[in-house]
Protein backbone atom coordinates (compact mmCIF):
# COMPACT_ATOMS: atom_id res chain seq x y z
CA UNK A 1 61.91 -83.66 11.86
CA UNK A 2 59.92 -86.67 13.46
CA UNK A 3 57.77 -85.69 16.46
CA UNK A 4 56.97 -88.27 18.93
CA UNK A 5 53.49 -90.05 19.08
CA UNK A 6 53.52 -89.22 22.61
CA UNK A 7 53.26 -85.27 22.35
CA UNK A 8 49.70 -85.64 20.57
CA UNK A 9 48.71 -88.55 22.35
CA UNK A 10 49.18 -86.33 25.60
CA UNK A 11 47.59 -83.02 24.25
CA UNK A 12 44.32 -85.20 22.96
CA UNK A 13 44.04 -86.99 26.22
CA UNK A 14 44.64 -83.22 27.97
CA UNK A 15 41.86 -81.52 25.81
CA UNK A 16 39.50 -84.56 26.82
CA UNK A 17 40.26 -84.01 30.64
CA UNK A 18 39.48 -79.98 30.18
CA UNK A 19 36.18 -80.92 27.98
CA UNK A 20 35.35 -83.50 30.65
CA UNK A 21 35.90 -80.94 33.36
CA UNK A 22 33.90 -78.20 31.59
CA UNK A 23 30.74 -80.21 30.88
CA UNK A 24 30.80 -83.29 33.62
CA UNK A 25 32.06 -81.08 37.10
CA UNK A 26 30.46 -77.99 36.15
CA UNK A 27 33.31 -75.82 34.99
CA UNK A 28 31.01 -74.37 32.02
CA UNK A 29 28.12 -73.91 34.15
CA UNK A 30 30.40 -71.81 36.69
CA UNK A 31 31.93 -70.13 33.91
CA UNK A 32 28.90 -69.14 31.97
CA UNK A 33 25.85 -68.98 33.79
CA UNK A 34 24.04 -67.97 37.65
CA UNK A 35 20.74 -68.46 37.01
CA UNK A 36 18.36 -71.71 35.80
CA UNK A 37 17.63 -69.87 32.72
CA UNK A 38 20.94 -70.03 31.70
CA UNK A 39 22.11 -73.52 32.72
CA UNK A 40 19.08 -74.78 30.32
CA UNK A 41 20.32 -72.79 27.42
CA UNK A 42 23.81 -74.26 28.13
CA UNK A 43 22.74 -77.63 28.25
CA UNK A 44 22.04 -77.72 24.52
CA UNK A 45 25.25 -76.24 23.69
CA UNK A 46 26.45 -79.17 25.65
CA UNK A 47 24.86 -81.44 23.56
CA UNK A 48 26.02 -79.99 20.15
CA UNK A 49 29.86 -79.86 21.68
CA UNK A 50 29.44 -83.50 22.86
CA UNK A 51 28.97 -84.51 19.12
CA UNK A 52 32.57 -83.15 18.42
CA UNK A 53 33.91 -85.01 22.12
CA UNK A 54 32.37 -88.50 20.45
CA UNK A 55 34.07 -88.23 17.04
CA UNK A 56 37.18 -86.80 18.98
CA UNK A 57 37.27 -89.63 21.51
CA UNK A 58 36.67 -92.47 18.53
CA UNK A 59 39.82 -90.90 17.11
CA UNK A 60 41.79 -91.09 20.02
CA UNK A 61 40.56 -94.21 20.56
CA UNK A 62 41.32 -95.70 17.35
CA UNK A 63 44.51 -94.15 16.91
CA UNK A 64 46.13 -95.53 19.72
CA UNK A 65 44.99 -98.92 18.82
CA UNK A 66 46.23 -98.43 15.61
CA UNK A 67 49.96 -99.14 15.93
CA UNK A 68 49.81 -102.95 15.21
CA UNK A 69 49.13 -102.34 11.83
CA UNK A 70 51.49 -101.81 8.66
CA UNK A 71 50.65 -98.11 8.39
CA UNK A 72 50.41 -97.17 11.80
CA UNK A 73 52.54 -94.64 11.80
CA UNK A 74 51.04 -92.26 9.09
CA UNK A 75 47.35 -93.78 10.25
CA UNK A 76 48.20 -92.66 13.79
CA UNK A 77 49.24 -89.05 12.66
CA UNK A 78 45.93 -88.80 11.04
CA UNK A 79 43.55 -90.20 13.37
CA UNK A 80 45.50 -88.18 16.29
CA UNK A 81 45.22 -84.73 14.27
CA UNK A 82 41.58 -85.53 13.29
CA UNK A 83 41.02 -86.23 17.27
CA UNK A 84 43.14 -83.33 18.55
CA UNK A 85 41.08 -80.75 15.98
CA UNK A 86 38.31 -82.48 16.96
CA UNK A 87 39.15 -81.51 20.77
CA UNK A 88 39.28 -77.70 20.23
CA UNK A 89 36.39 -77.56 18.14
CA UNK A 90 34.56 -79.12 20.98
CA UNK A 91 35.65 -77.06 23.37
CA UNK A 92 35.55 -73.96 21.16
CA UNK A 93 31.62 -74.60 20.70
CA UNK A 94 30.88 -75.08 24.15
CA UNK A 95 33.15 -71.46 24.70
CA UNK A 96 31.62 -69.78 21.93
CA UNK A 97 28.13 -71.34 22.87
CA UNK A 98 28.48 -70.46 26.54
CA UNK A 99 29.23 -66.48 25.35
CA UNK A 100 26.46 -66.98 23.77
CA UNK A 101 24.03 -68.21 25.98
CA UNK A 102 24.94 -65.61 28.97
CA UNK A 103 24.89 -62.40 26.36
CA UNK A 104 21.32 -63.91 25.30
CA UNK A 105 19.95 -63.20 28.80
């Protein structure tokens, strides 16, 4: 069974737009913190998620420029699981980081 490129296209670009909500419009500091203490200790978990976003976003990136090529097909399906793994790990370290950070104060 062949599963379209579109289905994991779509989830990576939908894990993006939730890490891009959590970090850029504040979602993780609502979530996780109410006082400046906190919102500087979540900043550095910020950071160490956003090195997961980069390598995710290269792989999305790359992936969907990939199809030109002779073995686009079983290059996309890598790159797109890479990205997509690469998503949730992001997005689990800024969870995990954020429980963290507010059981710390």
């Amino acid at each position: 069974m062949r599963i379209s490129p579109v289905i994991p296209a779509v989830a990576s670009l939908l894990l993006a737009a939730l890490w891009g909500f959590s970090v850029f419009a504040g979602w993780g500091f609502e979530a996780f913190c109410s006082d400046p203490g906190c919102v500087a200790g979540l900043a550095g978990v910020v950071r160490l998620s956003s090195l997961f976003a980069v390598v995710a976003a290269c792989c999305t990136v790359a992936a969907l420029l990939a199809p030109g090529r002779r073995d686009a097909g079983s290059r996309f399906t890598a790159l797109m699981t890479a990205a997509v793994i690469a998503w949730v790990v992001a997005e689990g370290v800024l969870f995990a980081g954020g429980l963290i950070v507010r059981s710390s104060l």
